[in-house]
Protein backbone atom coordinates (compact mmCIF):
# COMPACT_ATOMS: atom_id res chain seq x y z
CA UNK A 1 14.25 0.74 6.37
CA UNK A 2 13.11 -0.49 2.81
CA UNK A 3 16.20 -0.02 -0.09
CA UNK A 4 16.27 -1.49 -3.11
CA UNK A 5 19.86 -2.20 -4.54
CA UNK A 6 19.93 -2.22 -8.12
CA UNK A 7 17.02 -3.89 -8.54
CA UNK A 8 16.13 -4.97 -12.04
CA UNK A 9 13.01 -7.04 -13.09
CA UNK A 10 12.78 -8.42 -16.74
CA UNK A 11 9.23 -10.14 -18.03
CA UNK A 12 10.88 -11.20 -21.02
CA UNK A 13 13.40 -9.78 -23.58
CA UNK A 14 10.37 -7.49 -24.67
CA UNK A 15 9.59 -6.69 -21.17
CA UNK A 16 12.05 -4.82 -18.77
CA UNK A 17 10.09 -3.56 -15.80
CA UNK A 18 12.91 -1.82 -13.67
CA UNK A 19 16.09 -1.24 -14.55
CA UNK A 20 18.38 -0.54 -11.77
CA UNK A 21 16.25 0.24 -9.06
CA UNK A 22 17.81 2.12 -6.42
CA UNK A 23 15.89 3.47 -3.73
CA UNK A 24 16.00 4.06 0.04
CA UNK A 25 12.79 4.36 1.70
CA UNK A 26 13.57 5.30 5.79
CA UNK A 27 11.48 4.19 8.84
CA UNK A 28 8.46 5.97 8.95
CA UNK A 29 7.81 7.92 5.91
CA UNK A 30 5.21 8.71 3.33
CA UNK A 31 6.20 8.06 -0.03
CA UNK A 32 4.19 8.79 -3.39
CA UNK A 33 4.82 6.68 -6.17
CA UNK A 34 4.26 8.14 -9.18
CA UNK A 35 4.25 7.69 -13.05
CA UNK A 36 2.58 6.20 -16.34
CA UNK A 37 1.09 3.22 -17.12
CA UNK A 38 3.92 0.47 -17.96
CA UNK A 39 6.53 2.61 -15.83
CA UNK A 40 7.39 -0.08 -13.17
CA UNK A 41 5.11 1.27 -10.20
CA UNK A 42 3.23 -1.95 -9.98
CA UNK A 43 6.09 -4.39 -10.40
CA UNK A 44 8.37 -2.24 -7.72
CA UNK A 45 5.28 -3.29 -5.27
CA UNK A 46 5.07 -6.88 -6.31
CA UNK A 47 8.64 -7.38 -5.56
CA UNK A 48 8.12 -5.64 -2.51
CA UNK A 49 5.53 -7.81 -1.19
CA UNK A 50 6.86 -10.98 -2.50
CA UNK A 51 4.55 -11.40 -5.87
CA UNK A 52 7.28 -11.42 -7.74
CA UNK A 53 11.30 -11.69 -7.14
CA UNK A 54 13.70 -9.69 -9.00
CA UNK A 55 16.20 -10.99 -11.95
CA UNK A 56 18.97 -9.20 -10.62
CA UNK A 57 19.82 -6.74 -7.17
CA UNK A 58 18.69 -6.68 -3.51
CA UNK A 59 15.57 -5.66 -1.51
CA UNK A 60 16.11 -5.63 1.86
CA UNK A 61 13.26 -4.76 4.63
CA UNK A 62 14.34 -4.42 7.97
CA UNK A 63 17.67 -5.78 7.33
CA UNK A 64 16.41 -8.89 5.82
CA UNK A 65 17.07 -9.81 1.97
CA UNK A 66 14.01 -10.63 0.65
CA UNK A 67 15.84 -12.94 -1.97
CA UNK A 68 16.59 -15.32 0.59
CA UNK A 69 13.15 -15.86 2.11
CA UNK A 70 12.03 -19.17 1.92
CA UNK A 71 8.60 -19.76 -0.08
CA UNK A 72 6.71 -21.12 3.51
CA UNK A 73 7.94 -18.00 5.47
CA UNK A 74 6.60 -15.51 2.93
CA UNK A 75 2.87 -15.82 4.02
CA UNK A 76 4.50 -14.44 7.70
CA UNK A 77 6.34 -11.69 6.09
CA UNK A 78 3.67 -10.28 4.28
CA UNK A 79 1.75 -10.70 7.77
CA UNK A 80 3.99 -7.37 8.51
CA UNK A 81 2.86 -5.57 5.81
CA UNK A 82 -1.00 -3.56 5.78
CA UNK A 83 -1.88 -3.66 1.62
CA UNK A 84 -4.77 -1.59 0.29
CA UNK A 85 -5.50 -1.65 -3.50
CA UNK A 86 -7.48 -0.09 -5.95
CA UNK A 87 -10.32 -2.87 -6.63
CA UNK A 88 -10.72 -3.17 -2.48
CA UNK A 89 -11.14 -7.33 -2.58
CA UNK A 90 -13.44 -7.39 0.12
CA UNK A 91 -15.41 -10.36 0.49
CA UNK A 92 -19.05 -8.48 -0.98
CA UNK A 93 -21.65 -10.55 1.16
CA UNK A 94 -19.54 -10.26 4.66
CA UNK A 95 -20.38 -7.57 7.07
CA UNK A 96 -18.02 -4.83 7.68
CA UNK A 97 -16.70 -6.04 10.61
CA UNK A 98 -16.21 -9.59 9.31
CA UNK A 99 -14.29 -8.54 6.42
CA UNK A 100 -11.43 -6.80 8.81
CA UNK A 101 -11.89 -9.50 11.12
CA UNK A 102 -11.07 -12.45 8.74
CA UNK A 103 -7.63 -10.74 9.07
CA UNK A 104 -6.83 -11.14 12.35
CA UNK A 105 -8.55 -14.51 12.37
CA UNK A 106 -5.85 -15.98 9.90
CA UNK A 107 -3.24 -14.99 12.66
CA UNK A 108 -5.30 -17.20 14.96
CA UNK A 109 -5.75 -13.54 17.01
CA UNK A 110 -7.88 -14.58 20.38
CA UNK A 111 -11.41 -13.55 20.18
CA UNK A 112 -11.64 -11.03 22.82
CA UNK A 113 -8.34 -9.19 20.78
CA UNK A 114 -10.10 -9.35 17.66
CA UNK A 115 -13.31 -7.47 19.27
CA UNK A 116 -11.23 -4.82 20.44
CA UNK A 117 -8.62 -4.25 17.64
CA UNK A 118 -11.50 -3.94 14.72
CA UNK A 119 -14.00 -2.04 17.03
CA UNK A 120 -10.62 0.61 16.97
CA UNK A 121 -9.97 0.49 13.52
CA UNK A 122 -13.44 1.14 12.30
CA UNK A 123 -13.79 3.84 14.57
CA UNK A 124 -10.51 5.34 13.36
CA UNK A 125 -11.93 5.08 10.19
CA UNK A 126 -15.36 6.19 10.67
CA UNK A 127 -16.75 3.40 9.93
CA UNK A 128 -18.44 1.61 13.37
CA UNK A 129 -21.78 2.55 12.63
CA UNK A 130 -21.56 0.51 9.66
CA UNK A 131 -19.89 -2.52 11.09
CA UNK A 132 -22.62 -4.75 11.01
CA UNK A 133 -23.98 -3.59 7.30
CA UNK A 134 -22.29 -5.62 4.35
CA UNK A 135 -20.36 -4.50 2.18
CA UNK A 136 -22.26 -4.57 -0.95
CA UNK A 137 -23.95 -2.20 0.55
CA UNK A 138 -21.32 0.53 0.88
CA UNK A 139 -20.47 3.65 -1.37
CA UNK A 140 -17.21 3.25 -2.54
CA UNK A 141 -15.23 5.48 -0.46
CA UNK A 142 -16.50 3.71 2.24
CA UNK A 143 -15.40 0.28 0.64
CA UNK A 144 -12.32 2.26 0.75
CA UNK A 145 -12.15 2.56 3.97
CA UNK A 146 -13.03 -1.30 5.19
CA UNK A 147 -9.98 -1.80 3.05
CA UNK A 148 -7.77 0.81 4.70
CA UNK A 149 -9.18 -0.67 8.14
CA UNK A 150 -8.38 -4.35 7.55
CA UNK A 151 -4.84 -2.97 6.22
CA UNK A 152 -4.40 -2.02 10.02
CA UNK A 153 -5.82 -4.19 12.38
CA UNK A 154 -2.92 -6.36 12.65
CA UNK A 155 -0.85 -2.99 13.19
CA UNK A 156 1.64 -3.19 10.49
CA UNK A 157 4.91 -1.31 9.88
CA UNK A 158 4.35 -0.84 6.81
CA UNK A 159 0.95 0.62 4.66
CA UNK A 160 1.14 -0.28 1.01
CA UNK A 161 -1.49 1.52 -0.78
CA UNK A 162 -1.80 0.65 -4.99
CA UNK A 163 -3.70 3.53 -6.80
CA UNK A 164 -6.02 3.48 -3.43
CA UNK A 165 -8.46 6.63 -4.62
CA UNK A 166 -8.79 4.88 -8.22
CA UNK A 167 -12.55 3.82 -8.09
CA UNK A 168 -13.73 7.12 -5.79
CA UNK A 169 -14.66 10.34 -6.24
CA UNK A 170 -11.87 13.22 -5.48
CA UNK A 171 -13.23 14.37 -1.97
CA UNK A 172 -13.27 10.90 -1.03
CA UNK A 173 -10.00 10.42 -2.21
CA UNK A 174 -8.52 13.14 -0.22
CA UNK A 175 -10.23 12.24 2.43
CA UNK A 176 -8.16 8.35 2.21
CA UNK A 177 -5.15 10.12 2.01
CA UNK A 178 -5.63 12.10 4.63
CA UNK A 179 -6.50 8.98 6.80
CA UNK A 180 -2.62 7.48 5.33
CA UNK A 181 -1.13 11.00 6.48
CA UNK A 182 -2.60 10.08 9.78
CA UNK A 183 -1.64 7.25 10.23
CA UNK A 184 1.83 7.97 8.83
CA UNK A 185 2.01 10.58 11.88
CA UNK A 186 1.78 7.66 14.47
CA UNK A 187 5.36 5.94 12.76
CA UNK A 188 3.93 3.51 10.07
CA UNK A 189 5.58 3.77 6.90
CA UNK A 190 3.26 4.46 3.77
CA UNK A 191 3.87 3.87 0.26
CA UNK A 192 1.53 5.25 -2.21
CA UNK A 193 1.21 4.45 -6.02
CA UNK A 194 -1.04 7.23 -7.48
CA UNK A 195 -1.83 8.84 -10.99
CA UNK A 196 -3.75 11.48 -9.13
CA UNK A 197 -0.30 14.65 -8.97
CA UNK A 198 -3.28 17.29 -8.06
CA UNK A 199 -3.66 14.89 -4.59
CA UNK A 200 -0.01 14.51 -4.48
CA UNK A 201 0.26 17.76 -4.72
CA UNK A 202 -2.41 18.64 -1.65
CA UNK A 203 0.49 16.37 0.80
CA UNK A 204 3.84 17.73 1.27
CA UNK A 205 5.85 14.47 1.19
CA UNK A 206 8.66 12.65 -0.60
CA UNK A 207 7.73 11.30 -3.84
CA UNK A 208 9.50 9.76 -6.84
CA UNK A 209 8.44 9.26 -10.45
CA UNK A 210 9.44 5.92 -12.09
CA UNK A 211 9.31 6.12 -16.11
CA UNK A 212 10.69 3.11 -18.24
CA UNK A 213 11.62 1.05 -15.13
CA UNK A 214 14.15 3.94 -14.14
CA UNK A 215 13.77 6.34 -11.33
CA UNK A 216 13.84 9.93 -13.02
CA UNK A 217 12.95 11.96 -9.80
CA UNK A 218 13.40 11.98 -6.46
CA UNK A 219 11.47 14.86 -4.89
CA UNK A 220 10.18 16.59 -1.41
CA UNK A 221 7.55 18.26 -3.38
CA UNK A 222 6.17 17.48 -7.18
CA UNK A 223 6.08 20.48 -9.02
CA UNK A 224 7.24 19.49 -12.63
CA UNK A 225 5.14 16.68 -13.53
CA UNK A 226 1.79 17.37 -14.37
CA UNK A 227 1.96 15.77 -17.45
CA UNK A 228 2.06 12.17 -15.64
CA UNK A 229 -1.23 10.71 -15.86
């Protein structure tokens, strides 16, 4: 379980992120994240994954209060969290399988697991053929995808995905989803921040629209807000 308890963030006097974040996020679900630019998507995941701490409220994750990690232990929390964003940072002149590797090398993961764990992950997602090609060579859907794999090879509970499909074409971008829903089936929890409401749209899961740095909707289904962009 993820909640945030009244979780504000303010930048400066200027700036007020969130404002009274409240928000329950249960084992195992898919959440979409929606809303415009400036609306607090991006600073509700960097106080998620420890980026940034909030001026006032709670985040807890598994029970644990987030506010009362200690700076050394953060680098092992954020070991249980699988994060995919929108500008991939892969490491360009690595191969494929190097780059989702490297991930499970910083664990200090034994050789013969690391072979086995990224051989899955690319095949999962369709990607083994291309293991040994680097990554400057790749399309970027398929970039995509080495970032979606090295998200999972250290099997995280938790996926969080930042604008994922915002460098690649719309097929592409469903198809990346589609890979989330999957893995969302097998009990990881996925959170999604997206402009894209016509992909929303194509998944019938939760999602909630932030505006201002306040949480305006909570929805199964997004029907009303095709004016977010």
């Amino acid at each position: 379980m993820i909640e945030f308890r009244n979780v504000v963030k303010v930048y400066n006097k200027n700036n007020r992120a969130l404002e009274g974040l409240n928000l329950k996020i249960p084992d195992g679900q898919f959440l979409f994240v929606v809303g415009a630019s400036g609306s607090g998507k991006s600073t509700m995941l960097k106080i998620l994954t420890k980026e940034e701490d909030c001026t006032t409220g709670k985040i807890y994750v598994n029970g644990v209060n987030l506010n009362n990690i200690p700076k050394r232990k953060i680098p092992y929390y954020r070991r249980s969290l699988g994060i995919v964003f929108q500008d991939f940072r892969l490491i360009e002149k690595m191969t494929v399988y190097d780059n989702v590797a490297f991930a499970m090398h910083v664990i200090g993961a034994h050789p013969r697991e690391i072979e086995s764990r990224v051989d899955y992950v690319l095949n999962l997602v369709d990607l083994r053929r291309k293991s040994r090609s680097k990554v400057c060579e790749l399309s970027g859907g398929e970039k995509q995808r080495v970032g979606l794999a090295r998200a999972l090879v250290n099997n995280p509970g938790i996926i969080i995905a930042d604008e994922p499909t915002g460098n690649i074409d719309p097929e592409m971008s469903y198809d990346i989803v589609n890979l989330l829903s999957n893995i969302n089936k097998c009990g990881t929890t996925i959170i999604m921040v997206t402009h894209d409401i016509s992909l929303v749209k194509m998944f019938n899961y939760r999602v909630v629209e932030l505006s201002n740095g306040v949480l305006r909707n909570d929805t199964d289904n997004l029907t009303h807000t095709e004016e977010v962009v």
